[in-house]
Protein backbone atom coordinates (compact mmCIF):
# COMPACT_ATOMS: atom_id res chain seq x y z
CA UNK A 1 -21.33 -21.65 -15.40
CA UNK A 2 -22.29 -17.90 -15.75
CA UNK A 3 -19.57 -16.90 -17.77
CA UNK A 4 -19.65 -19.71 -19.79
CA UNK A 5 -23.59 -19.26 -20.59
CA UNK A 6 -22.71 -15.96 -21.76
CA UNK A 7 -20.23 -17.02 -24.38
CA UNK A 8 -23.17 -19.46 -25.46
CA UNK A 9 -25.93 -17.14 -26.12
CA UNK A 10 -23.74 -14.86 -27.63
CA UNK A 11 -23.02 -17.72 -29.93
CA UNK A 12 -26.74 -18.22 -30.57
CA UNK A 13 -27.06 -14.32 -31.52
CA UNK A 14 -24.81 -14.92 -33.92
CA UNK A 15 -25.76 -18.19 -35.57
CA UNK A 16 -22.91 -20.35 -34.71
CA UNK A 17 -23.59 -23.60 -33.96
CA UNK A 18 -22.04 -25.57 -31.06
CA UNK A 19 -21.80 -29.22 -30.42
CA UNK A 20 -23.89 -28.45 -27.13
CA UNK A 21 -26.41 -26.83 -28.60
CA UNK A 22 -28.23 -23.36 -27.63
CA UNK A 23 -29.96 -23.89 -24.68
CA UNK A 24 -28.43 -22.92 -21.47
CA UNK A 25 -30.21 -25.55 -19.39
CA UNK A 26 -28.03 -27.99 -21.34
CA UNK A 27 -26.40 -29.89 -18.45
CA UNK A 28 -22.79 -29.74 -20.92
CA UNK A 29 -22.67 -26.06 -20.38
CA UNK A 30 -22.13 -26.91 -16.98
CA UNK A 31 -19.85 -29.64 -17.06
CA UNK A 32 -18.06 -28.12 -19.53
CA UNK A 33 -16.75 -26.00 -16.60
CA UNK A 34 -15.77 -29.08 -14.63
CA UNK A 35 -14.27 -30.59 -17.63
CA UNK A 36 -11.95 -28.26 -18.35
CA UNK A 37 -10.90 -28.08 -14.94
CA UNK A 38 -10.27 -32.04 -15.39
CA UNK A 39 -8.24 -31.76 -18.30
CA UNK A 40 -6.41 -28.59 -18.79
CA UNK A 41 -7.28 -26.82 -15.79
CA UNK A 42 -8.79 -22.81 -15.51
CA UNK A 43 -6.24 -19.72 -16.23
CA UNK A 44 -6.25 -17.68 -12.81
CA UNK A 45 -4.44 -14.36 -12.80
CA UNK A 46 -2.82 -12.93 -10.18
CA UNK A 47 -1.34 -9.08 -10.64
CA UNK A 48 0.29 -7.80 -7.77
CA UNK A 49 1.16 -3.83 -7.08
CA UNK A 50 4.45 -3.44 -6.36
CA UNK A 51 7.86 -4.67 -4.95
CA UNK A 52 8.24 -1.57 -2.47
CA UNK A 53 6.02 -3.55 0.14
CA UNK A 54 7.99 -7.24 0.83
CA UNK A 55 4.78 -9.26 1.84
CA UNK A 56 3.64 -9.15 -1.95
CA UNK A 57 6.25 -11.21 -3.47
CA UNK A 58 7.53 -13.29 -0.05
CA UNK A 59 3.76 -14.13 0.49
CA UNK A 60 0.79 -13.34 -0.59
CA UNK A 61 1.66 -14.80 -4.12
CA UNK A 62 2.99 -18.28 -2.20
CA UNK A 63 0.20 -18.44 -0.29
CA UNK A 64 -2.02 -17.83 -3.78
CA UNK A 65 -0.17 -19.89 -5.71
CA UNK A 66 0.18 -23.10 -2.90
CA UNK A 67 -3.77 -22.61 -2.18
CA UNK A 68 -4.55 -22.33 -6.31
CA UNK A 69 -2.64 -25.74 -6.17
CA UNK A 70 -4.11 -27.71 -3.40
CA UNK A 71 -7.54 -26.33 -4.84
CA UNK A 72 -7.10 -27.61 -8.73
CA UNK A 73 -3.73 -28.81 -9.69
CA UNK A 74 -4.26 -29.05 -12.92
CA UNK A 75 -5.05 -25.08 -12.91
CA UNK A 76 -2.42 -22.73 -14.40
CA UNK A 77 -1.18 -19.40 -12.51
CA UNK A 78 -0.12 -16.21 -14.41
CA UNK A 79 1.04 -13.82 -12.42
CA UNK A 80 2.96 -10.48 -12.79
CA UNK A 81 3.93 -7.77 -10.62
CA UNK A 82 3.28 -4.42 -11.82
CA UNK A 83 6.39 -2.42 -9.30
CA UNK A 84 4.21 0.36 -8.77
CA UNK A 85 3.37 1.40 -12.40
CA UNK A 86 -0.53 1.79 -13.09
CA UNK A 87 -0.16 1.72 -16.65
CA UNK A 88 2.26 -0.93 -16.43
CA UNK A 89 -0.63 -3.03 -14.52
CA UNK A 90 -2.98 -2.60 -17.01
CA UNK A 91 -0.72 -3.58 -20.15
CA UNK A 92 0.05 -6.91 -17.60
CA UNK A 93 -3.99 -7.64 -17.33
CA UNK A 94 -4.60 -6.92 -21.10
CA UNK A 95 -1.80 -9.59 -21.72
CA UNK A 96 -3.31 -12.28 -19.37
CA UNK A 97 -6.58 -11.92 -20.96
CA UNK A 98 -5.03 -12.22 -24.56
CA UNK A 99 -3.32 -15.69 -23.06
CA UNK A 100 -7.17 -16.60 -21.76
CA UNK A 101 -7.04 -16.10 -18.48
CA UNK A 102 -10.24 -17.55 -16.89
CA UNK A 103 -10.19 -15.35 -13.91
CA UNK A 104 -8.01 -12.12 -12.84
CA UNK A 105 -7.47 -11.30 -9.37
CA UNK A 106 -6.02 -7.63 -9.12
CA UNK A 107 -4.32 -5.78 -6.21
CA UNK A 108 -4.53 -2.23 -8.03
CA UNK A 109 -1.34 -0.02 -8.05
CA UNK A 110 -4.41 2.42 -8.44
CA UNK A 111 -7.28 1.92 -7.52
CA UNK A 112 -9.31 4.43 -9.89
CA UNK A 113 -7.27 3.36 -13.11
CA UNK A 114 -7.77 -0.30 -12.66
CA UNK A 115 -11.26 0.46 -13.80
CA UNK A 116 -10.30 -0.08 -17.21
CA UNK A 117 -9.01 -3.14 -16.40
CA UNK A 118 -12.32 -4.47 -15.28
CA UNK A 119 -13.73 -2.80 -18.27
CA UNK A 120 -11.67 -5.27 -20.49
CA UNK A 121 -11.88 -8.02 -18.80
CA UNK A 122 -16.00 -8.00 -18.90
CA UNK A 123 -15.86 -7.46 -22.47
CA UNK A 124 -14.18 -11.13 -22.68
CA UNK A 125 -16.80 -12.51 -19.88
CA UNK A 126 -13.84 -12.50 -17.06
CA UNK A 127 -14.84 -11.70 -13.73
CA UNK A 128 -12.50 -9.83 -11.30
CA UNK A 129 -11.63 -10.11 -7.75
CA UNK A 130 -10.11 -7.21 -6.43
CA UNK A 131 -7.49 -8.32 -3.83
CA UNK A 132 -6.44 -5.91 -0.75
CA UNK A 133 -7.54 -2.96 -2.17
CA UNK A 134 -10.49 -1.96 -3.91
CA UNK A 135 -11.04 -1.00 -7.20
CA UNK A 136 -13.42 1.40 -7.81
CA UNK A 137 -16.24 -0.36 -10.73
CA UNK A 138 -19.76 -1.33 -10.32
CA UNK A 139 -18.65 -4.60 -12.11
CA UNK A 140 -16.38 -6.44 -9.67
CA UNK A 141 -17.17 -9.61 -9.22
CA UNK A 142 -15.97 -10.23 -5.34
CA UNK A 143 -13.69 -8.51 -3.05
CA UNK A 144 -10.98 -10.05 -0.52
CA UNK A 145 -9.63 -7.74 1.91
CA UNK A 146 -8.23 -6.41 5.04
CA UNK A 147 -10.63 -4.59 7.64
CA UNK A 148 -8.66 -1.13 6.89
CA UNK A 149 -10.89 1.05 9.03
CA UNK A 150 -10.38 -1.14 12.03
CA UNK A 151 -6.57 -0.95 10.84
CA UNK A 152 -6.56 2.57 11.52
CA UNK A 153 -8.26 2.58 14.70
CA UNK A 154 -6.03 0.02 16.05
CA UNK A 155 -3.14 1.66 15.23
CA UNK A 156 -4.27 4.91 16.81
CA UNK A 157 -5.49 3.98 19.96
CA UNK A 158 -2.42 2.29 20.59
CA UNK A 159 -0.38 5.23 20.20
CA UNK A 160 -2.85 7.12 22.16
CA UNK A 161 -2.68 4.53 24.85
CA UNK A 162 1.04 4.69 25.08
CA UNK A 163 1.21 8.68 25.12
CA UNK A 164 -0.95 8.52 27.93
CA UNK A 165 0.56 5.90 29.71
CA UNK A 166 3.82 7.63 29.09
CA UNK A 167 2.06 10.92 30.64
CA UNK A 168 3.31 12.80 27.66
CA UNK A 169 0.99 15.93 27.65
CA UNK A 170 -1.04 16.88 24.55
CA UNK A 171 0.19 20.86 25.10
CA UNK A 172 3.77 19.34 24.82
CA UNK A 173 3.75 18.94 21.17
CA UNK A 174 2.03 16.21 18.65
CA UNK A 175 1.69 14.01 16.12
CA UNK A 176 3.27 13.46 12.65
CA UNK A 177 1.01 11.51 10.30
CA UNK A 178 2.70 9.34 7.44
CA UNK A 179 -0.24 7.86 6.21
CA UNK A 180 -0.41 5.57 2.64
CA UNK A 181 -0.88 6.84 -1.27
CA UNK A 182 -3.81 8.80 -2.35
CA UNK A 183 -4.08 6.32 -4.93
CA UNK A 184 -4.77 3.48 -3.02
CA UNK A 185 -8.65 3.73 -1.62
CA UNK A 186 -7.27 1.58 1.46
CA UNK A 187 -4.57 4.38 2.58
CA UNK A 188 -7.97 6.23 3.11
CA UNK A 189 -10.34 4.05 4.65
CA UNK A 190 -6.96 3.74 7.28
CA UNK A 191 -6.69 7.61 7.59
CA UNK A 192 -10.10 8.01 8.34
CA UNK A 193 -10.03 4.95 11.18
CA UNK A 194 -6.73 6.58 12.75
CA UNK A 195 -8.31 10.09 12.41
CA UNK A 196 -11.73 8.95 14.22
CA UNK A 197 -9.26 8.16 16.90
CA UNK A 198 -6.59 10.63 17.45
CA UNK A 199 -9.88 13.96 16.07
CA UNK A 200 -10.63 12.76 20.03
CA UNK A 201 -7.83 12.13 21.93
CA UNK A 202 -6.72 15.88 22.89
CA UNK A 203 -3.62 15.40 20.53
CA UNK A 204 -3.02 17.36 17.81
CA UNK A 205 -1.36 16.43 14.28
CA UNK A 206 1.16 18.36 13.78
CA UNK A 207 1.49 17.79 10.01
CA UNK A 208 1.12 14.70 7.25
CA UNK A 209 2.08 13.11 4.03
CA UNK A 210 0.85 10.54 1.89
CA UNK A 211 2.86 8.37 0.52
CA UNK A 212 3.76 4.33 0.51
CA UNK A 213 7.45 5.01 -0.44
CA UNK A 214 10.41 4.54 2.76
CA UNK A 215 12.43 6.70 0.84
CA UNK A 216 9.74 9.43 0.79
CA UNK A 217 8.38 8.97 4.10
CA UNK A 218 12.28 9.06 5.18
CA UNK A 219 12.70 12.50 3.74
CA UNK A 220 9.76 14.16 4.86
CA UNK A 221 10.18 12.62 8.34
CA UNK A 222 13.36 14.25 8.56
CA UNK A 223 12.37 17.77 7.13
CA UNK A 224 9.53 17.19 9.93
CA UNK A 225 12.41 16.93 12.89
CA UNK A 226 14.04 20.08 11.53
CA UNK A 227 11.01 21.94 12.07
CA UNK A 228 9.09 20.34 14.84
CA UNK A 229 12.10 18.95 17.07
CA UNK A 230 11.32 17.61 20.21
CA UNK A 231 7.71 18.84 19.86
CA UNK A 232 7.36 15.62 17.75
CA UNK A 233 5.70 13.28 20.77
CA UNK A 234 4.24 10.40 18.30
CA UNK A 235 4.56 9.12 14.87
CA UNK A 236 1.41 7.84 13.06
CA UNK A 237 2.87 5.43 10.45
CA UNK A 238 0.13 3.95 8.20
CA UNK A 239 3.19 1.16 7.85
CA UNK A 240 6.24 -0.75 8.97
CA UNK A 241 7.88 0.54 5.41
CA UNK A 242 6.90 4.38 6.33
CA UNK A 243 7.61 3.82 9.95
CA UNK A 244 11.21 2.02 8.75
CA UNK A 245 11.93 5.13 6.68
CA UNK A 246 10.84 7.42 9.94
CA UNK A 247 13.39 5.73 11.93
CA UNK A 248 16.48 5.92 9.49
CA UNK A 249 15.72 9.99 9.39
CA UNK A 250 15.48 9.97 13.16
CA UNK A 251 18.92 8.60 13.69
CA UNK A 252 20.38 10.35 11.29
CA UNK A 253 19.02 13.28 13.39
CA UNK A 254 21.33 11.94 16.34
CA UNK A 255 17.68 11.39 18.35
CA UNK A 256 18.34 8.43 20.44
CA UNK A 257 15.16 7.75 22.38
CA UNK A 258 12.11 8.12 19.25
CA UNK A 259 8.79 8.98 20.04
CA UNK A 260 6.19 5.96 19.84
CA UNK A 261 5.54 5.05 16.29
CA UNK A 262 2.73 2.90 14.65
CA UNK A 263 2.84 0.14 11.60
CA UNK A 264 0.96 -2.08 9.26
CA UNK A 265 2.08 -5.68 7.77
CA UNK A 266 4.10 -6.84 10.73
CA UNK A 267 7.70 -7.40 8.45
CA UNK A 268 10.30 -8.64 9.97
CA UNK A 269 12.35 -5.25 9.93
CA UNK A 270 9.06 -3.71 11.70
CA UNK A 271 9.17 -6.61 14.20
CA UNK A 272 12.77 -5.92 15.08
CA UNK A 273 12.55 -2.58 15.18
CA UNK A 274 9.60 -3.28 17.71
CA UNK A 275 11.67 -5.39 19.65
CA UNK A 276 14.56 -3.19 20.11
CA UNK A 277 12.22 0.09 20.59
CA UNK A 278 12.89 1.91 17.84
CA UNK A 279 9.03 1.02 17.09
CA UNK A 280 5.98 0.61 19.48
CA UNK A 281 3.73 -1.50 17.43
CA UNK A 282 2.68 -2.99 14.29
CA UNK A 283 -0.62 -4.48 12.84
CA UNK A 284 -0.44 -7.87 11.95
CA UNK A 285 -3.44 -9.10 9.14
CA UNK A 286 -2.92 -13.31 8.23
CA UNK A 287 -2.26 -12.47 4.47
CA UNK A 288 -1.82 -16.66 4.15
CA UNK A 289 -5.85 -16.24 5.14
CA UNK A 290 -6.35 -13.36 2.58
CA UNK A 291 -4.81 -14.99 -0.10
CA UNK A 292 -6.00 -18.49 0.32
CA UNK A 293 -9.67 -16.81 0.08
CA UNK A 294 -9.04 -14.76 -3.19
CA UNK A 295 -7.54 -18.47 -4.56
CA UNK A 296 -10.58 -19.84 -3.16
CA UNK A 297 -13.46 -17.04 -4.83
CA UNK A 298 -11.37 -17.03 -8.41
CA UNK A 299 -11.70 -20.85 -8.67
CA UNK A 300 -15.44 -20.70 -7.27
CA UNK A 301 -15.87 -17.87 -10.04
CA UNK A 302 -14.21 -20.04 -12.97
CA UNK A 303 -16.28 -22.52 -12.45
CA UNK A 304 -19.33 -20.38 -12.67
CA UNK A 305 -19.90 -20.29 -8.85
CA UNK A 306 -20.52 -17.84 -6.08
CA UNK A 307 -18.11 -17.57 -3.76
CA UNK A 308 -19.38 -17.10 0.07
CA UNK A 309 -19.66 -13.71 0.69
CA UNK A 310 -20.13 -12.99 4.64
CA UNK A 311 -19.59 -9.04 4.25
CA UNK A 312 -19.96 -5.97 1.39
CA UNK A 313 -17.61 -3.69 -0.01
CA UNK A 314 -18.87 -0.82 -1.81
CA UNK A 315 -21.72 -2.98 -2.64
CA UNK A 316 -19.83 -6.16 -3.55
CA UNK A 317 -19.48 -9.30 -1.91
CA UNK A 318 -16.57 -9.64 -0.34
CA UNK A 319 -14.77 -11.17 2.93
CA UNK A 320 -12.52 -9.06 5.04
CA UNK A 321 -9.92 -10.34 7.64
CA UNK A 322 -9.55 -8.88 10.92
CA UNK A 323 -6.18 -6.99 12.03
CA UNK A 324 -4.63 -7.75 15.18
CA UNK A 325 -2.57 -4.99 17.32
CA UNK A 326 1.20 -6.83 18.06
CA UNK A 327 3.27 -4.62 20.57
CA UNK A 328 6.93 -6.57 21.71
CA UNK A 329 5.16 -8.31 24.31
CA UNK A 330 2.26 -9.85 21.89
CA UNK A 331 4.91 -11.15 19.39
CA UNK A 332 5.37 -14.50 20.49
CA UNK A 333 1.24 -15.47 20.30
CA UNK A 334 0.54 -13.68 17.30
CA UNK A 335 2.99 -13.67 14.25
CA UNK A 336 5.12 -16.98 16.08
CA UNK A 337 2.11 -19.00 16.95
CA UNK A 338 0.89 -18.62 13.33
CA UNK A 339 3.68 -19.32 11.57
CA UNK A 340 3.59 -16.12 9.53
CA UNK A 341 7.07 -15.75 10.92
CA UNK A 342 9.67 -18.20 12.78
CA UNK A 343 11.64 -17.18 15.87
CA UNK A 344 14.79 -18.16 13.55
CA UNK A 345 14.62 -15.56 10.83
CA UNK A 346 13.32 -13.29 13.80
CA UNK A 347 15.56 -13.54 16.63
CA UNK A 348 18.87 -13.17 14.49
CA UNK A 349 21.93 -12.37 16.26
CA UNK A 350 21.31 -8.78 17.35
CA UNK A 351 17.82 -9.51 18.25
CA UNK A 352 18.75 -12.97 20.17
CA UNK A 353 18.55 -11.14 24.39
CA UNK A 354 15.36 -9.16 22.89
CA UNK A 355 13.49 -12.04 22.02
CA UNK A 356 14.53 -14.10 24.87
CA UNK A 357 12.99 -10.86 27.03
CA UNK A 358 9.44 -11.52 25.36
CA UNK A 359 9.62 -15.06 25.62
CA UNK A 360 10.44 -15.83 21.86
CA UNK A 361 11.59 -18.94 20.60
């Protein structure tokens, strides 16, 4: 086990004797690993961003914690959510490697400051998977992630395709832009895919934000309708919480019939919203996928493993998932057919004759 050598020579350096000895071809350095597994099980850490975003708390941390399970039951979780505070995340990580956590896996609030969370946790031999988004150090030990670029272009071209086909002209008005924090590297990598898109589609953006708060994105959208109007012909929504937020300011403006708008994350309020118009599409990533694999790499990496790596990120192993575009009529083989969500908690009351109108049940 890597980590596990290194505690061992540094023992060496230092003089101290272990029962093992100093040699780190010692098969017991290795087992040691598997024994602990066996009797007390490895420390994984999981420290989620914030609460804002629903699929953080209703599933990537079940799917982590179920997959953790199935993979070592005698393994311990500690997990914390970190409700958007950055310095809030890092007193969380400092805490799980003062309990002895074997492994962290870290969805940074930011992406820049979690740094110095990787810092620490090398100092104490703990490698760190950075889940979702990236964190920006040259010691990561593995990232597990969404294809964000592809995100972007997906969710541009189908708002393209929809002006278009809706024969809306690009000298008719344009596009607001709501796309995701500064502070979170994979609100870029999206802007950039979206932007490679629309930069050659003859539309214009009209303005933008960034920003992963509803509340936000619900204010600006509406100062946007007060000075744009009807010129406003599309809404780029980097996600279903933006886009939600977009749609509570555009009824509040008394507009009845909204201009196409784009999400991320596939919620169940963005699916509804899909299904009664208010929103043209979402993009749906398996998170049960994404977080079985970070469960997967952590408990590869406690045990002094590699974990498969069939792509890079920033120069770091890592696996990405692929998004998938899911319009009203795409509903029912995407999102149903994989469980992510059922036609019951779906097709509530006022969204019973919209489902049955895409075949959903």
């Amino acid at each position: 086990m890597r980590y596990a050598k290194a505690r061992l020579l540094a023992a060496c350096a230092t003089g101290v004797l272990v029962l093992a000895g100093c040699s780190t071809n010692n098969p017991s350095s290795s087992s040691s690993a598997q024994a602990k597994g066996n009797s007390g099980g490895y420390k994984i850490a999981l420290l989620l961003p914030e609460t804002a975003v629903p699929r953080y708390e209703g599933k990537d941390k079940p799917y982590f914690r179920a997959h953790l399970k199935k993979l070592c039951p005698s393994c311990s979780l500690l997990y914390a959510n970190a409700n958007s505070s950055a310095e809030t995340q890092q007193q969380q990580a400092q805490s799980m490697l003062t309990q002895g956590a074997d492994v962290l896996v870290v969805d940074p609030v930011d992406g820049v400051a979690a740094a110095s969370i990787v810092t620490a946790a090398k100092s104490k031999n703990v490698p760190v998977v950075a889940y979702d988004r990236l964190i920006k150090s040259p010691d990561l030990s593995y990232v597990v992630s969404n294809d964000y670029e592809q995100v972007g272009k997906l969710q541009a071209q189908a708002l393209v395709d929809r002006l278009k086909a809706d024969k809306v002209s690009p000298s008719r008005g344009g596009i607001i832009m709501m796309n995701g924090a500064a502070t979170d590297n994979n609100a870029g990598t999206i802007k950039a895919g979206a932007l490679s898109v629309i930069d050659k589609s003859g539309y214009r953006v009209l303005s933008s934000t960034d920003t992963w708060d509803p509340a936000a994105a619900q204010k600006w959208a509406a100062g946007q309708i007060t000075r744009f109007g009807k010129k406003i012909t599309g809404v780029y929504s980097a996600n279903d919480g933006n886009a939600g937020g977009a749609i509570a300011a555009f009824k509040a403006a008394g507009v009845s019939q909204l201009p196409p708008m784009t999400g991320l994350d596939a919620t169940l309020a963005g699916l509804q919203a899909i299904l009664v118009g208010n929103q043209y599409m979402t993009t749906y990533n398996s998170f049960q996928h994404e977080a079985e694999t970070a469960a997967t790499a952590a408990y590869d990496l406690a045990q002094g493993k590699t974990p498969k790596a069939p792509a890079t990120v920033d120069g770091h192993p890592a696996t990405l998932n692929p998004p998938v575009a899911v319009t009203a009529s795409t509903i029912e083989s995407t999102v149903i057919r994989d469980r992510f969500w059922r036609a019951a908690e779906l097709c509530t009351s006022p969204y019973q004759a919209a489902c049955a109108e895409h075949g959903i049940k």
